[in-house]
C-alpha atoms as a PDB file:
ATOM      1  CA  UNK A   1       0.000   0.000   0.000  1.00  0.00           C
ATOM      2  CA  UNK A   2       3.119   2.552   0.674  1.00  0.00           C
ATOM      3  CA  UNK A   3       5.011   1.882  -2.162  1.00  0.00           C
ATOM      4  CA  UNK A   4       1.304   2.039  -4.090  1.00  0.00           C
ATOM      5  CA  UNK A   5       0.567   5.557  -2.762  1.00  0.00           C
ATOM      6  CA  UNK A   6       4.284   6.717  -3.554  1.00  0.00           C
ATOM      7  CA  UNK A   7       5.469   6.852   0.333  1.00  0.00           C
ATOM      8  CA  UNK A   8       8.201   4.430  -0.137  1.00  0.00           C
ATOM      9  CA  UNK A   9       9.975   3.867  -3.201  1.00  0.00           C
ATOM     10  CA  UNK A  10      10.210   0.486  -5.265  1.00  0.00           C
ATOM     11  CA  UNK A  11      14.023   1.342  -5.486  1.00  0.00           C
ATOM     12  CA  UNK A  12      14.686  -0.050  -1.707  1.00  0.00           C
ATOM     13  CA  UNK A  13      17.895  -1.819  -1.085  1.00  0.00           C
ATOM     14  CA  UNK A  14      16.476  -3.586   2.278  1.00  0.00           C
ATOM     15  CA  UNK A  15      19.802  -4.912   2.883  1.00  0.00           C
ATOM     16  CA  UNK A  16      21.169  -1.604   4.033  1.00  0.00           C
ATOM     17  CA  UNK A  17      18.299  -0.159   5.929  1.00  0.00           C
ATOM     18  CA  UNK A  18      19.528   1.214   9.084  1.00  0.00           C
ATOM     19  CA  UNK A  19      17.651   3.000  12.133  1.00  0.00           C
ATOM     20  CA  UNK A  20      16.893   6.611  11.581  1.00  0.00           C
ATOM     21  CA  UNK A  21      17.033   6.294   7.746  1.00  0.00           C
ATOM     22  CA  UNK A  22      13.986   8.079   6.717  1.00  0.00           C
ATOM     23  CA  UNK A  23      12.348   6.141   3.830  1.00  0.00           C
ATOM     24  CA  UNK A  24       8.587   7.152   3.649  1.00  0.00           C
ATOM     25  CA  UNK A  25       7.497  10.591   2.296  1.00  0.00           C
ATOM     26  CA  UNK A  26       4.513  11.356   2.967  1.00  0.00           C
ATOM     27  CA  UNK A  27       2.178  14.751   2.469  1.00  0.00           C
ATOM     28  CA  UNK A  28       2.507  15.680   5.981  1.00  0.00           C
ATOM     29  CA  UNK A  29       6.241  15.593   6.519  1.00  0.00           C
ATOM     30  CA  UNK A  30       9.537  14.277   3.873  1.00  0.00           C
ATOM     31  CA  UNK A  31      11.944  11.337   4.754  1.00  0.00           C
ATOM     32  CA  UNK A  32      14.595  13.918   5.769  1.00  0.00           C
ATOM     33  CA  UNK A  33      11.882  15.613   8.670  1.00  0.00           C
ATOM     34  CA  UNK A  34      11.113  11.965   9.855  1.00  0.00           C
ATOM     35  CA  UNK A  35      15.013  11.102  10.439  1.00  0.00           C
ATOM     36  CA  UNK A  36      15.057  14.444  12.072  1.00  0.00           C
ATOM     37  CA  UNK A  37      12.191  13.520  13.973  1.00  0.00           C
ATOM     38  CA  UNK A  38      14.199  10.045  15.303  1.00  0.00           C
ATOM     39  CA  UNK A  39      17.422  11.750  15.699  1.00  0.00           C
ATOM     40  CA  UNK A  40      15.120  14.192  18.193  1.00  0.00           C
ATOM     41  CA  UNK A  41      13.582  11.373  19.921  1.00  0.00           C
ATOM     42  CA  UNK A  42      16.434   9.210  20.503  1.00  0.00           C
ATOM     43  CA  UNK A  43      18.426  11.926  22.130  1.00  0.00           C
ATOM     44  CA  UNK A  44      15.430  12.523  23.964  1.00  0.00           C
ATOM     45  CA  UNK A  45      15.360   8.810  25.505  1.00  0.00           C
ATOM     46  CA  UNK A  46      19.222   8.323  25.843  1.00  0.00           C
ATOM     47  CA  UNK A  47      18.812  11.749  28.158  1.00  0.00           C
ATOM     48  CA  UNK A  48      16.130  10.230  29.979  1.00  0.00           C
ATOM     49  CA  UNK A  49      18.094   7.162  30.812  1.00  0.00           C
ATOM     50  CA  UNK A  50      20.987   9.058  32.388  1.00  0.00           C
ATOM     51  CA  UNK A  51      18.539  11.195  34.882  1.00  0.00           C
ATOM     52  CA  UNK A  52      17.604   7.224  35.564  1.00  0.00           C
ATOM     53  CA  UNK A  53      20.492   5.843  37.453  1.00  0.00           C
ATOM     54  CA  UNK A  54      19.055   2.634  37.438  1.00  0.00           C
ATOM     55  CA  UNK A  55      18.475   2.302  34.294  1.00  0.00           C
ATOM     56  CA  UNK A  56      20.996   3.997  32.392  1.00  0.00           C
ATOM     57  CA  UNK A  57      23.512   1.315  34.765  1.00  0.00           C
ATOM     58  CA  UNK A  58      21.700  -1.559  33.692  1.00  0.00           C
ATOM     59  CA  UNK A  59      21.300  -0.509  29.970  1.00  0.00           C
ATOM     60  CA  UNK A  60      24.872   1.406  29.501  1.00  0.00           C
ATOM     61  CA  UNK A  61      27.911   1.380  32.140  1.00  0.00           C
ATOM     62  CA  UNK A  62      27.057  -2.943  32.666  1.00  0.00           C
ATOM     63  CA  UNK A  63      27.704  -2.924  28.985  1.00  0.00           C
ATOM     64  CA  UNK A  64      30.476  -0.735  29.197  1.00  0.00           C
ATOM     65  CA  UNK A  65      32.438  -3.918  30.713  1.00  0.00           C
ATOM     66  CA  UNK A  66      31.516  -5.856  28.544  1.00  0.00           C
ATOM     67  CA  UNK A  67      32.150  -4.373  25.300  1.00  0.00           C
ATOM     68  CA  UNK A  68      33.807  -0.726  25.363  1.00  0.00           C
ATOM     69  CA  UNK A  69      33.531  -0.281  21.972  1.00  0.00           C
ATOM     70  CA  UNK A  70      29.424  -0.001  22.891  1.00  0.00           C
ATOM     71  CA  UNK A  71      30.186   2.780  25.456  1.00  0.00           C
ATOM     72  CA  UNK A  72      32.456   4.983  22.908  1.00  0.00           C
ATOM     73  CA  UNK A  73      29.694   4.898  19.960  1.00  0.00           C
ATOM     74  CA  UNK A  74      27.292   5.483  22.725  1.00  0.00           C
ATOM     75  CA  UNK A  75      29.087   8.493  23.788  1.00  0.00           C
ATOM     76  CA  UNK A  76      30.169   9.853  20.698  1.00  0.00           C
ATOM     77  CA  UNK A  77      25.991   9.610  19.257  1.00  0.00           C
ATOM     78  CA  UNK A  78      24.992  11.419  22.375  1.00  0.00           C
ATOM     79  CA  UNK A  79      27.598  13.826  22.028  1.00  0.00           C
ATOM     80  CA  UNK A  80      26.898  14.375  17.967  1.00  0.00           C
ATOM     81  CA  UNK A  81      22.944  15.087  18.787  1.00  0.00           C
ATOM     82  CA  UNK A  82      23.987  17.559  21.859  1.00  0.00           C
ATOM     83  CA  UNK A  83      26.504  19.446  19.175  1.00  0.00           C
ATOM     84  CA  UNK A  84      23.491  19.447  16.071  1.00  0.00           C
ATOM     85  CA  UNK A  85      20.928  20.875  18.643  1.00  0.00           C
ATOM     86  CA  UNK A  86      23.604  24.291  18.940  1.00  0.00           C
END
C-alpha cells in the first residue's frame, strides 16, 4: 500500500536499511523531517536514561564492561545530537 501511494519507493535496497534512515514521504512531513524527527527522539530517551540511574547502569555502564567499543559509539551519538541541537 506505501510503495502504491508513492510513500516508499520500489528502489529499496532492504539490505542496508539502518535505524533513523527516513524512507517514507509522505504529504505531511519528507523522509529527511522523519530522520530528524528520530534523531530528536532518541536523544530525547538516551537523556532520559541518564537522569535514571538505574536504568541507564543496567542498559549502559554494565555494557560498558563488557564491550567498550558499545560505550564509545554510545558516547560519541549522544555527544553528535547535543553538538546538532547548537
Amino acid at each position: 500500500m506505501a510503495v502504491y501511494k508513492g510513500y516508499i519507493s520500489q528502489e529499496i535496497e532492504y539490505e542496508k536499511l539502518r535505524v533513523g534512515q527516513g524512507i517514507i514521504s509522505t504529504p505531511e512531513f519528507s523522509s529527511r523531517e522523519l530522520e530528524q524527527i528520530v534523531a530528536k527522539e532518541q536523544l530525547k530517551y538516551r537523556l532520559r536514561q541518564i537522569k535514571r540511574p538505574s536504568v541507564f547502569y543496567r542498559r549502559v555502564i554494565k555494557r560498558l564492561f563488557m564491550d567498550p567499543r558499545f560505550f564509545l559509539n554510545y558516547a560519541k551519538a549522544l555527544a553528535g545530537r547535543l553538538a546538532k541541537r547548537k
